[in-house]
Protein backbone atom coordinates (compact mmCIF):
# COMPACT_ATOMS: atom_id res chain seq x y z
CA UNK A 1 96.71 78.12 101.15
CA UNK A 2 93.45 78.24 103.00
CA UNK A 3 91.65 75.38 101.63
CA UNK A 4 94.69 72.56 100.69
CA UNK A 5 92.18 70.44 99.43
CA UNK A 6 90.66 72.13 96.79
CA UNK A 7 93.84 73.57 95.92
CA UNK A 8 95.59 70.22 95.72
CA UNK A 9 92.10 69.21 93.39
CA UNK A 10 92.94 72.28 90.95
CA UNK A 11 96.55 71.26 90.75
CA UNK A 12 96.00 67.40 89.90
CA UNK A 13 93.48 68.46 87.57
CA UNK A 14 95.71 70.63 85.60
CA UNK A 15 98.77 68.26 85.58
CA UNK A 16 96.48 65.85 83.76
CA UNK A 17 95.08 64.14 86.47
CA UNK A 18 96.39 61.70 88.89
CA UNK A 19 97.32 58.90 86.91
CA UNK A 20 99.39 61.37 84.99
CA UNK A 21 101.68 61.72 87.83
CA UNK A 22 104.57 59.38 88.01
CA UNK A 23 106.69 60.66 90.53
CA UNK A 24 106.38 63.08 93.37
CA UNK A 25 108.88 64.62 95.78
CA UNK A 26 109.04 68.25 97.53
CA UNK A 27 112.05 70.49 98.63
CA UNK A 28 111.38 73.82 101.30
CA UNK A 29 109.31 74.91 99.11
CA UNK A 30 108.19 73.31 95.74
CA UNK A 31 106.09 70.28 95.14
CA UNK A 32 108.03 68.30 92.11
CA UNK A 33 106.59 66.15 89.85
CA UNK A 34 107.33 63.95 86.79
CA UNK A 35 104.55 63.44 84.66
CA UNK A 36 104.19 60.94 82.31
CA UNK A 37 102.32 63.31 79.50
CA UNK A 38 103.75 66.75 80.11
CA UNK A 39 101.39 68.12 77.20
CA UNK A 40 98.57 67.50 79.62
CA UNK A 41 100.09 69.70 81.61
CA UNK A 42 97.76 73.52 81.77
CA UNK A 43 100.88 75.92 83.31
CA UNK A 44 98.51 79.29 83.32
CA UNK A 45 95.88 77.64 84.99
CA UNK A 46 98.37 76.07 87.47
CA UNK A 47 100.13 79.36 88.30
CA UNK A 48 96.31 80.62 89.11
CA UNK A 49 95.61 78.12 91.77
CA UNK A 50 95.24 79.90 95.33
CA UNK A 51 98.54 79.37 96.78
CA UNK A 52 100.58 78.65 93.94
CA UNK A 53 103.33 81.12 93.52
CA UNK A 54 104.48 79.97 90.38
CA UNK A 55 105.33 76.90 88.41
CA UNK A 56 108.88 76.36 87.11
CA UNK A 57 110.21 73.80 84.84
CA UNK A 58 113.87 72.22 85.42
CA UNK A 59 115.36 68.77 85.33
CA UNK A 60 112.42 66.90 83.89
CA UNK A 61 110.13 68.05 86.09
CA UNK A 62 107.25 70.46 86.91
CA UNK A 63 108.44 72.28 90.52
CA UNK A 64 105.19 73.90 91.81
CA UNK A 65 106.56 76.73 93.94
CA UNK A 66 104.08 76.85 97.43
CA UNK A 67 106.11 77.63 99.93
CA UNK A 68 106.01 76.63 103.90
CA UNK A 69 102.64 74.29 103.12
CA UNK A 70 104.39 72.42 100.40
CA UNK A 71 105.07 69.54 103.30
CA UNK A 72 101.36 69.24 104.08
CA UNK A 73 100.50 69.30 100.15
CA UNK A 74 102.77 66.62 99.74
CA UNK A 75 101.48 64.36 102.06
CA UNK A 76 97.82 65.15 100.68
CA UNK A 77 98.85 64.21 97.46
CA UNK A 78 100.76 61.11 98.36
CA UNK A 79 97.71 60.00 100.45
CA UNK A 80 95.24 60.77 97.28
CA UNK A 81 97.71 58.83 94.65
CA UNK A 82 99.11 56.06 96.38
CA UNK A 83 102.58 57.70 95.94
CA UNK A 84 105.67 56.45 98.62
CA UNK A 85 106.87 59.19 100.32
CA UNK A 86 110.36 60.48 100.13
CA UNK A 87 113.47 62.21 102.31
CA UNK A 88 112.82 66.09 101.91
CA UNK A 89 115.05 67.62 99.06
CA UNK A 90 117.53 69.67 100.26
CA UNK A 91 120.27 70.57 97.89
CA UNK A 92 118.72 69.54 94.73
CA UNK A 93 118.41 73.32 93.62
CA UNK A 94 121.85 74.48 94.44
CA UNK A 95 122.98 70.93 92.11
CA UNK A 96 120.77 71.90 89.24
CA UNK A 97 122.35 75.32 89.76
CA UNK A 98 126.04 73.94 89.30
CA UNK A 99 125.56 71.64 86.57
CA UNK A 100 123.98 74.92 84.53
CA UNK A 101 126.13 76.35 82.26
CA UNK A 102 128.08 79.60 83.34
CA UNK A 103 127.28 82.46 80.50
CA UNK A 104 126.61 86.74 80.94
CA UNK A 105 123.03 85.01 80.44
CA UNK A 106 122.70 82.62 83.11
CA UNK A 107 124.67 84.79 85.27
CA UNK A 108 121.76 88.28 84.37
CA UNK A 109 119.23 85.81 85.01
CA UNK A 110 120.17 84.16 88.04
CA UNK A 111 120.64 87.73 89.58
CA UNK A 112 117.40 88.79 88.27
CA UNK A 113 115.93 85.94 89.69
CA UNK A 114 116.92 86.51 93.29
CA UNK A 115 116.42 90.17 93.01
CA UNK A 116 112.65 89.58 92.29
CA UNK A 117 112.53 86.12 94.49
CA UNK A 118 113.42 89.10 97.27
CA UNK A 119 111.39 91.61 96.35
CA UNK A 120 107.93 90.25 95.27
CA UNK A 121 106.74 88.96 98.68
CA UNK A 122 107.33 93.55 99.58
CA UNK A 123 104.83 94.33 96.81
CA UNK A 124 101.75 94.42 98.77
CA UNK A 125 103.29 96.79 101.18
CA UNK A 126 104.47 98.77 98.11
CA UNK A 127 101.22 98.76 96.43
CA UNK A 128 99.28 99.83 99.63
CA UNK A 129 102.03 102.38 100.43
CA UNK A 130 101.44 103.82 96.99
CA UNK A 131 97.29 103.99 96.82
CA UNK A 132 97.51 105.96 100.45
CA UNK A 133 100.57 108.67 98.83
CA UNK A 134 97.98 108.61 95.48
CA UNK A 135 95.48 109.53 97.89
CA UNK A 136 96.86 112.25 99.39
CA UNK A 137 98.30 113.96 96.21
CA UNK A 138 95.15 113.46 94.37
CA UNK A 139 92.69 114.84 97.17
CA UNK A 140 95.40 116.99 99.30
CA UNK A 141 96.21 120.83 99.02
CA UNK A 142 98.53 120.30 95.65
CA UNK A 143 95.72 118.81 93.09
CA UNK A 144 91.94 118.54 94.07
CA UNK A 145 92.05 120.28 97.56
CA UNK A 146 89.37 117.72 99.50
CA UNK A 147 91.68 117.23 102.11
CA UNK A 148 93.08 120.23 104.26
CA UNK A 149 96.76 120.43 105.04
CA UNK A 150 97.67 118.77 108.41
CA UNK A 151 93.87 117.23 108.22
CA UNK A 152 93.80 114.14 110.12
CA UNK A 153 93.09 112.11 107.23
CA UNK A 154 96.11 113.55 105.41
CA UNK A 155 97.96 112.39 108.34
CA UNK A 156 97.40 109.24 108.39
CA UNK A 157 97.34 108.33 104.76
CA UNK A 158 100.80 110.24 104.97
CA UNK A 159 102.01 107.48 107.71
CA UNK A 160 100.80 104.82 105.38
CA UNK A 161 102.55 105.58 102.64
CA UNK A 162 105.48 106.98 104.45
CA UNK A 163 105.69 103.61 106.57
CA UNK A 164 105.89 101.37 103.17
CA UNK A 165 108.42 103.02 101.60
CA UNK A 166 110.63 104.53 104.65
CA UNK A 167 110.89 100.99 106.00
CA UNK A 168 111.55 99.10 102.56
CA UNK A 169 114.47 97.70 103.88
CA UNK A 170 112.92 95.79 106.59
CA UNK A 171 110.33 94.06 104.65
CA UNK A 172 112.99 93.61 102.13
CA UNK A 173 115.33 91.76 105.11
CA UNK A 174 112.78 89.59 106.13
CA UNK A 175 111.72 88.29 102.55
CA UNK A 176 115.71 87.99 101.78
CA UNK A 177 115.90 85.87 104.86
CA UNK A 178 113.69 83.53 103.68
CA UNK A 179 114.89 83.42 100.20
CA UNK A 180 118.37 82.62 101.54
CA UNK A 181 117.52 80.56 104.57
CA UNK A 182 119.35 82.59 107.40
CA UNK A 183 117.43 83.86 110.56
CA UNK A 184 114.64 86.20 110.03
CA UNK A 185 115.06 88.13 113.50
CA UNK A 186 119.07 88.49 112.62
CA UNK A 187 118.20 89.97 108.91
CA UNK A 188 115.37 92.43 110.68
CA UNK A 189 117.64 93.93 113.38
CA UNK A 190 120.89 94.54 111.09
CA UNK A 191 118.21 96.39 108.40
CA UNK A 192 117.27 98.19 112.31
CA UNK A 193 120.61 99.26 112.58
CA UNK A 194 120.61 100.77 109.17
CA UNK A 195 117.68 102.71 110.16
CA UNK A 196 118.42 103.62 113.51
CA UNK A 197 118.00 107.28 114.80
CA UNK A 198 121.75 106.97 115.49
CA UNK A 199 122.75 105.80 112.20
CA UNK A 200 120.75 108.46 110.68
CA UNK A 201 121.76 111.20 112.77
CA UNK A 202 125.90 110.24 111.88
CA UNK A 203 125.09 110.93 108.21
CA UNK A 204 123.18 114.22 108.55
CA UNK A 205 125.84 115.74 110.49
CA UNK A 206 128.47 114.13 108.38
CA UNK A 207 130.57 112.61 111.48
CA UNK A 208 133.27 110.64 111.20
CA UNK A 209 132.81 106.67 112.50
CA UNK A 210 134.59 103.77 112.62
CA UNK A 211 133.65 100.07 113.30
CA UNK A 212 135.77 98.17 115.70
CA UNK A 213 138.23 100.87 114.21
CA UNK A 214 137.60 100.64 110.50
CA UNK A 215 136.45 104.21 108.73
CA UNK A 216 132.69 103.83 107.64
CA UNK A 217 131.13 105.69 104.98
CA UNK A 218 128.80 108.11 105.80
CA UNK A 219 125.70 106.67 103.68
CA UNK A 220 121.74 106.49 104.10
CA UNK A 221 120.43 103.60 103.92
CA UNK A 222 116.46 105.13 103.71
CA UNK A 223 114.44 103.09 101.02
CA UNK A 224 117.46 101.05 100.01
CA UNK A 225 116.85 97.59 99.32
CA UNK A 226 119.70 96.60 97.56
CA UNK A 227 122.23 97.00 100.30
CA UNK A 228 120.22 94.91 102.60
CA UNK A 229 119.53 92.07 100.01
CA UNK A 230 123.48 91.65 99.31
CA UNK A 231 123.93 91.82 103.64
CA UNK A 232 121.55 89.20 103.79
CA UNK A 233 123.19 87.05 101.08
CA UNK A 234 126.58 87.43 103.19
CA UNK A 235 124.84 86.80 106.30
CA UNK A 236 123.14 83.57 105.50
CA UNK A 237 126.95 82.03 104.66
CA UNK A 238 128.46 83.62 107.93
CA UNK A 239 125.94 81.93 109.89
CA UNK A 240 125.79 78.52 107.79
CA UNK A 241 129.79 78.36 108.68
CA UNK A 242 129.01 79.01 112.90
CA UNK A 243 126.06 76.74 112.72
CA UNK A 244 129.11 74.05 111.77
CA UNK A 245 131.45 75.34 114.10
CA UNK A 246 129.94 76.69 117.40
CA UNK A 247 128.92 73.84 120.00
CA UNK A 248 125.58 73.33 120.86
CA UNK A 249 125.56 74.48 124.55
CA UNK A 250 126.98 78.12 122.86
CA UNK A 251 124.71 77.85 119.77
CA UNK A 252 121.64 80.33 121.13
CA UNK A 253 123.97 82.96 122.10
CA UNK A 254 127.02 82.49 120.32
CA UNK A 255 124.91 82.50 116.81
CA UNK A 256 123.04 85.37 117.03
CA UNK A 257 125.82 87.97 118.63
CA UNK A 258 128.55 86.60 116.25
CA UNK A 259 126.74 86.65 113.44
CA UNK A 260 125.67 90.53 113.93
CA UNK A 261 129.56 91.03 115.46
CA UNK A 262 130.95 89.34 111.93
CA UNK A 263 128.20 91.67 110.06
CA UNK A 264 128.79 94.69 111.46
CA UNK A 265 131.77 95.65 109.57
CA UNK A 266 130.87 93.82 106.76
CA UNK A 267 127.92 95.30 105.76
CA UNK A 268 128.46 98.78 107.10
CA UNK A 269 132.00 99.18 106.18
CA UNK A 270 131.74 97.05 102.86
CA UNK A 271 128.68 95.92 101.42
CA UNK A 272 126.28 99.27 102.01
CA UNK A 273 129.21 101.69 100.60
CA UNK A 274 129.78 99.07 97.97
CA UNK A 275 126.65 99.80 96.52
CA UNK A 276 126.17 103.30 96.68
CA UNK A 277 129.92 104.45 96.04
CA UNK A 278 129.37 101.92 92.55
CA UNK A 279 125.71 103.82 91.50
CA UNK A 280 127.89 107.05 92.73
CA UNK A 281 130.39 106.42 89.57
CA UNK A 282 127.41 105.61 87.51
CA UNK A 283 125.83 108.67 88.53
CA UNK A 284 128.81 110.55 88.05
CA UNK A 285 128.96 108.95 84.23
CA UNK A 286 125.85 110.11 83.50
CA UNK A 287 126.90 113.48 84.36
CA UNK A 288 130.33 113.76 82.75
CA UNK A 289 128.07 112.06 79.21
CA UNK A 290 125.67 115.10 79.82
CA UNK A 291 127.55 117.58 80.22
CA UNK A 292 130.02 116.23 77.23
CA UNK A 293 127.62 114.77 74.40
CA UNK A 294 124.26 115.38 73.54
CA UNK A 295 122.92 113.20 71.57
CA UNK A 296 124.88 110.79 73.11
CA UNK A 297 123.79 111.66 76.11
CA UNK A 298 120.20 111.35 75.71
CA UNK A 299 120.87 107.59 74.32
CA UNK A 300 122.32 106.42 77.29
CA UNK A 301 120.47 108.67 80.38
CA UNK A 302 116.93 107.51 78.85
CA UNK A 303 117.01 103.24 79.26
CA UNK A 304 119.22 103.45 82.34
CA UNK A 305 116.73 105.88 84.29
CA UNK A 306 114.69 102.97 85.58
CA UNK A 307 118.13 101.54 87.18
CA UNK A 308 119.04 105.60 88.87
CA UNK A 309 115.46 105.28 90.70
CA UNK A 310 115.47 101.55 91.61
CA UNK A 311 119.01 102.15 93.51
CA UNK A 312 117.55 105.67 94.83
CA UNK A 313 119.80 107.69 93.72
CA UNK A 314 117.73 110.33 91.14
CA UNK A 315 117.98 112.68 93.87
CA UNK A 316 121.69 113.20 94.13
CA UNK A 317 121.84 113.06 90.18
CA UNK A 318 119.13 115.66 89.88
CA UNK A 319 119.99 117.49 93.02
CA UNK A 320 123.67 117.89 91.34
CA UNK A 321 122.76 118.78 88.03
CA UNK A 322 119.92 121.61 89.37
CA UNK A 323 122.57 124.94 89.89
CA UNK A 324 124.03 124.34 86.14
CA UNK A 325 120.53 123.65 84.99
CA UNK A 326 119.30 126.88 86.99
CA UNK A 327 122.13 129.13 85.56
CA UNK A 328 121.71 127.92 82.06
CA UNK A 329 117.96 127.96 82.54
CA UNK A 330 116.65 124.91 80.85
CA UNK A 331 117.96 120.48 80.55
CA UNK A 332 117.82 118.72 77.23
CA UNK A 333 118.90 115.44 78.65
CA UNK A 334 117.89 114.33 82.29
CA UNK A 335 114.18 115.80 82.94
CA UNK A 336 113.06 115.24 79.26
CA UNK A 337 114.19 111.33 80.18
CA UNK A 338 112.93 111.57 83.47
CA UNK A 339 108.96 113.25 82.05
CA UNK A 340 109.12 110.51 79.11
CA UNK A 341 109.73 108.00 81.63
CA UNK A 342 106.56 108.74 83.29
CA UNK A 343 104.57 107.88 80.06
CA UNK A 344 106.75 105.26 79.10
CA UNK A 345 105.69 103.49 82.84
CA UNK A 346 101.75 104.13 82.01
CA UNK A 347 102.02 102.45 78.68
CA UNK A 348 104.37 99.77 80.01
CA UNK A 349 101.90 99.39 83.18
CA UNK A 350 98.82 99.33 80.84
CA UNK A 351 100.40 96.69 78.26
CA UNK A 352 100.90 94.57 81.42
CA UNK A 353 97.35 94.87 82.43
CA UNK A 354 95.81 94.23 79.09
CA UNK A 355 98.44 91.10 78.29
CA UNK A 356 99.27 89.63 81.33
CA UNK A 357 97.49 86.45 82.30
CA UNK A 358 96.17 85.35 85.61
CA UNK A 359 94.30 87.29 88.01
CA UNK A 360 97.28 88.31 89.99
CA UNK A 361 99.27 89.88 87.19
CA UNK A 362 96.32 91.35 85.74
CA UNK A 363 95.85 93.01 89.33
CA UNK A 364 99.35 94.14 89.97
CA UNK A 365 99.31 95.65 86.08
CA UNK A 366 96.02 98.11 86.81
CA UNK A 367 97.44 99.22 90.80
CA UNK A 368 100.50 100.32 89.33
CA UNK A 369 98.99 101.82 86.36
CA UNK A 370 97.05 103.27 88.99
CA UNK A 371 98.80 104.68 90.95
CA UNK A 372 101.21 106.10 88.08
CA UNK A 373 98.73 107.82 85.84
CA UNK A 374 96.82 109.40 89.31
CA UNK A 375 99.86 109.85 91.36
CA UNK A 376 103.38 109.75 89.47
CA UNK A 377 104.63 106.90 92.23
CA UNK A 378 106.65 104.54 90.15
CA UNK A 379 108.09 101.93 93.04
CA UNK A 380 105.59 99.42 93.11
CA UNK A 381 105.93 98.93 89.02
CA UNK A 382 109.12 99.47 88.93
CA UNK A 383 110.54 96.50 91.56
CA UNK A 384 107.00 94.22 90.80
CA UNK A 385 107.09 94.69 87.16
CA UNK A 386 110.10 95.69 85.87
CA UNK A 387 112.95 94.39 87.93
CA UNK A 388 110.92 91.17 88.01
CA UNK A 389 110.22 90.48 84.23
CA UNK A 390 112.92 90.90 81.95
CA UNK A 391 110.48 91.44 78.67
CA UNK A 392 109.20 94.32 80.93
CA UNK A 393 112.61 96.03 81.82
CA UNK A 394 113.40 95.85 78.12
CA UNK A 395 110.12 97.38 76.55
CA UNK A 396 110.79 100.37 79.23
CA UNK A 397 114.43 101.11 78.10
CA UNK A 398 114.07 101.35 74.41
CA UNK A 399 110.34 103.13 75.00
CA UNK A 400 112.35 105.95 77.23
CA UNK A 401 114.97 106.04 74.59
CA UNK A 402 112.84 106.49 71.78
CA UNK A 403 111.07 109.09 73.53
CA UNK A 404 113.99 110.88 74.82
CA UNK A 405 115.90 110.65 71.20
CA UNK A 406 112.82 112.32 70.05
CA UNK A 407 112.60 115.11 72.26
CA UNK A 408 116.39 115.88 71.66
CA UNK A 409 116.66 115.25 68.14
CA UNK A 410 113.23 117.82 67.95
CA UNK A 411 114.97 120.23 70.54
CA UNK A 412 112.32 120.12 73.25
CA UNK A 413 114.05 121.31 76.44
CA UNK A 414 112.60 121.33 80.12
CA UNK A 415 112.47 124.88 81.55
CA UNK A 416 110.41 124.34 84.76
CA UNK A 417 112.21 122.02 87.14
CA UNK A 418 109.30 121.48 89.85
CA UNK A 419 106.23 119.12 89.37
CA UNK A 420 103.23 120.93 88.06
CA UNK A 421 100.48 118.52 89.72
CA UNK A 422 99.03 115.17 87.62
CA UNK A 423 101.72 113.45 85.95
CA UNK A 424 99.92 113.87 82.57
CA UNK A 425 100.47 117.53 82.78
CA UNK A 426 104.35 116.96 82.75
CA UNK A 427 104.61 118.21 79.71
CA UNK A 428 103.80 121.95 81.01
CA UNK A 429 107.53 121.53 81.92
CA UNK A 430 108.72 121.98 78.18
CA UNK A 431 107.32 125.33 78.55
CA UNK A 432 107.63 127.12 75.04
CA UNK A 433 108.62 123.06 73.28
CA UNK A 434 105.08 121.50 75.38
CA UNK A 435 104.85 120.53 71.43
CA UNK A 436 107.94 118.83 70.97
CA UNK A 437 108.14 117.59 74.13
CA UNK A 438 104.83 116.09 74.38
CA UNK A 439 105.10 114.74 71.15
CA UNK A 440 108.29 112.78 72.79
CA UNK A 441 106.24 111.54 75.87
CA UNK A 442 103.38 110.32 73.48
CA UNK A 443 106.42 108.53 71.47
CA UNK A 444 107.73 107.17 74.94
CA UNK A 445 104.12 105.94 75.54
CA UNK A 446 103.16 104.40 72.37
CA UNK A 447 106.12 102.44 71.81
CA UNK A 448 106.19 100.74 75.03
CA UNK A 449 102.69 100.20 75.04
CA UNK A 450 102.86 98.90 71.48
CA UNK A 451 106.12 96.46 72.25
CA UNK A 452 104.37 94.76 75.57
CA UNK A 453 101.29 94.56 74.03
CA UNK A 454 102.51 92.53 70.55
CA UNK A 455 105.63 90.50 72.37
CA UNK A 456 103.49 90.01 75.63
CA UNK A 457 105.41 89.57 78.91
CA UNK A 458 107.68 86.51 80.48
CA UNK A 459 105.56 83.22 80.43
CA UNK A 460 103.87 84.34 77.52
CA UNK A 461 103.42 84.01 73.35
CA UNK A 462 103.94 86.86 71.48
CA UNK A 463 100.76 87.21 68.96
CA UNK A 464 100.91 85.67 65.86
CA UNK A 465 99.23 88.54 63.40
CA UNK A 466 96.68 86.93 61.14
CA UNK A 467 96.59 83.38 62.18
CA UNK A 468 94.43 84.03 65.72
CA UNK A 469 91.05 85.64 65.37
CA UNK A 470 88.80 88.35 67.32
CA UNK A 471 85.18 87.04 67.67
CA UNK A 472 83.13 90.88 67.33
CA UNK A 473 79.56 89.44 67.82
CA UNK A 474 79.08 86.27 65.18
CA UNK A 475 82.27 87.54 63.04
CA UNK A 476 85.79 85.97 63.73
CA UNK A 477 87.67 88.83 62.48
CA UNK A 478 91.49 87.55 61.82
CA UNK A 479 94.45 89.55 63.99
């Protein structure tokens, strides 16, 4: 927050006021209050008040999510109301967490939950990453040729963008450290290890390693996030348990070195293969349903595509499938999902820009829109948007699906397996179907646009046709 005052001014005015608030405590990060009239309460204006991350409502009370400055809020507000202050909250959250009931629901949305609560704080980094890449597509060599190859402004918007997304799992370590409370600087150098020269070099050539004497499996960890989330999550109990057990004249060596020592195999012998040997078998599903069943096929490659390019691995799949694609000379199921998808991400990125409210969402919805329509880059929608709002991950699967199911059921098959410049001009791809294929993108687009735009997003009411009306000049026109 830069001004806490007039932040603090915004929030008691849309809680009702002051003497609305009965109670008021904090935790690491969330000012919590019980308010006498919780229809007072104005939640969108409150989750627009600089510094407010979002507002969350559990056990009877509003839990203003701030952050590090929640302890100077707090005393602000308990000097301005009178209120007595209290011991910091500790393990309130992880209590609220076990008295919730265990279901496949809880469980999808708990995950979900930490997935974004890791992610979000990246998206600026993804966002700029992916205006400097739009940049150089758009005005480089390949599309508008304003920029000259090896130019130094092509350079350097190429280090921009290539910095965001080669580094991902840094920023990702860092913002996992702080969602589960283990060292920062611990988190940071075991994503550095991932992404060491060394590390890197042991894959390409395809050398056999061992740590401490156990086999490790030969995978990149470039632009993975997941890995390094699920290493963090492991870390912060390893060093929990040696901050109980190491003595306190060992504790600023023996914490550190230990913790990396116990992590080492862990998360290079364990955790990282974990998670690319389980999308390998999913990969490996998708191409034994491809090759198998058609129709099939296309029903179940179209609304898991967003999942293949959040865990990075459309490459392999497409890399595999391009010799049987070459020799047969066109794809009816992975490039038709993969084109739709494309569309299906404008009209999901548009919907969000058009229904979203606040100033932030509304922001994030036209970058990635953006940068998707100019540019084809997909990661900063696809981990702020998608993997963040559940409405959102939803409206993309069945829009790809639809769109997919229509370009197989009309027989549009992808013959050109390179881009061919602007993402709108995918479609060039069908070749002889652009028809049929294009009709399937504009099906993709239209029915994702269509769902997020009449269900809205998370946080929000879906619209009520004919009972709210559209003022047009002095007319109130009914909806």
């Amino acid at each position: 927050m830069k001004d806490i005052q007039k932040s603090l001014e915004e929030i008691i005015q849309y809680v009702g006021g002051i003497g609305n608030i009965a109670n008021v405590t904090h935790c690491m990060t969330r000012l919590r209050l019980v308010l006498k009239d919780e229809s007072l309460e104005e939640k969108e204006k409150l989750e627009e008040v600089e510094g407010v991350i979002k507002v969350v409502h559990a056990g009877g009370q509003v839990q203003i999510v701030i952050g590090q400055q929640v302890g100077k809020v707090y005393d602000e507000l308990c000097k301005l109301g009178g209120f007595e202050k209290s011991h910091l909250i500790d393990e309130e959250e992880q209590e609220e967490k076990k008295k919730e009931k265990l279901t496949i629901k809880s469980v999808a949305n708990n995950i979900m939950g930490t997935l974004s609560g890791c992610i979000i704080p990246t998206l600026p980094i993804m966002i700029v990453a992916g205006i400097f890449k739009m940049l150089v597509i758009l005005f480089g060599p390949t599309q508008l040729g304003w920029l000259a190859e090896g130019s130094d402004l092509i350079v350097l918007f190429e280090m921009v963008g290539n910095a965001g997304y080669y580094f991902l799992p840094f920023y990702a370590a860092y913002s996992s450290a702080v969602k589960f409370k283990v060292s920062p600087m611990m988190a940071l150098l075991f994503s550095g290890i991932m992404l060491s020269p060394n590390m890197i070099g042991i894959v390409e050539a395809q050398k056999a390693f061992t740590v401490f004497g156990i086999p490790m499996h030969l995978t990149s960890y470039i632009q993975a996030v997941i890995p390094i989330i699920i290493i963090v999550w492991i870390m912060s109990y390893v060093e929990r348990f040696l901050k109980k057990h190491i003595p306190d004249m060992l504790r600023t060596v023996g914490i550190p070195v230990l913790t990396i020592t116990i992590m080492l195999p862990i998360g290079l012998c364990i955790l990282g293969p974990a998670c690319y040997i389980v999308m390998s078998w999913i990969a490996d599903g998708l191409l034994w349903v491809t090759a198998h069943f058609g129709l099939l096929a296309a029903i179940i490659v179209a609304p898991l595509w967003p999942f293949v390019i959040l865990f990075g691995m459309h490459v392999p799949i497409l890399t595999a499938l391009l010799p049987a694609q070459m020799e047969i000379g066109y794809d009816m199921i992975v490039y038709p999902a993969m084109i739709v998808g494309t569309f299906t991400y404008m009209g999901l990125f548009l919907a969000y820009a058009l229904r979203a409210k606040g100033v932030k969402k509304k922001s994030l919805g036209w970058s990635c829109f953006t940068t998707m329509t100019l540019a084809n880059i997909s990661e900063p929608g696809l981990y702020g948007i998608v993997l963040s709002d559940r409405k959102a991950l939803l409206y993309s699967m069945i829009g790809n699906m639809c769109g997919a199911l229509t370009c197989y059921l009309l027989s549009a098959k992808v013959y050109i397996f390179a881009g061919v410049g602007f993402p709108f001009l995918n479609p060039l791809r069908f070749g002889e179907d652009i028809v049929q294929g294009t009709i399937g993108c504009i099906v993709g687009l239209v029915v994702t646009f269509a769902i997020g735009i009449i269900f809205g997003f998370q946080g929000e009411e879906k619209l009520q046709f004919g009972k709210k009306k559209l003022k047009i000049g002095k007319k109130e026109v009914n909806i």
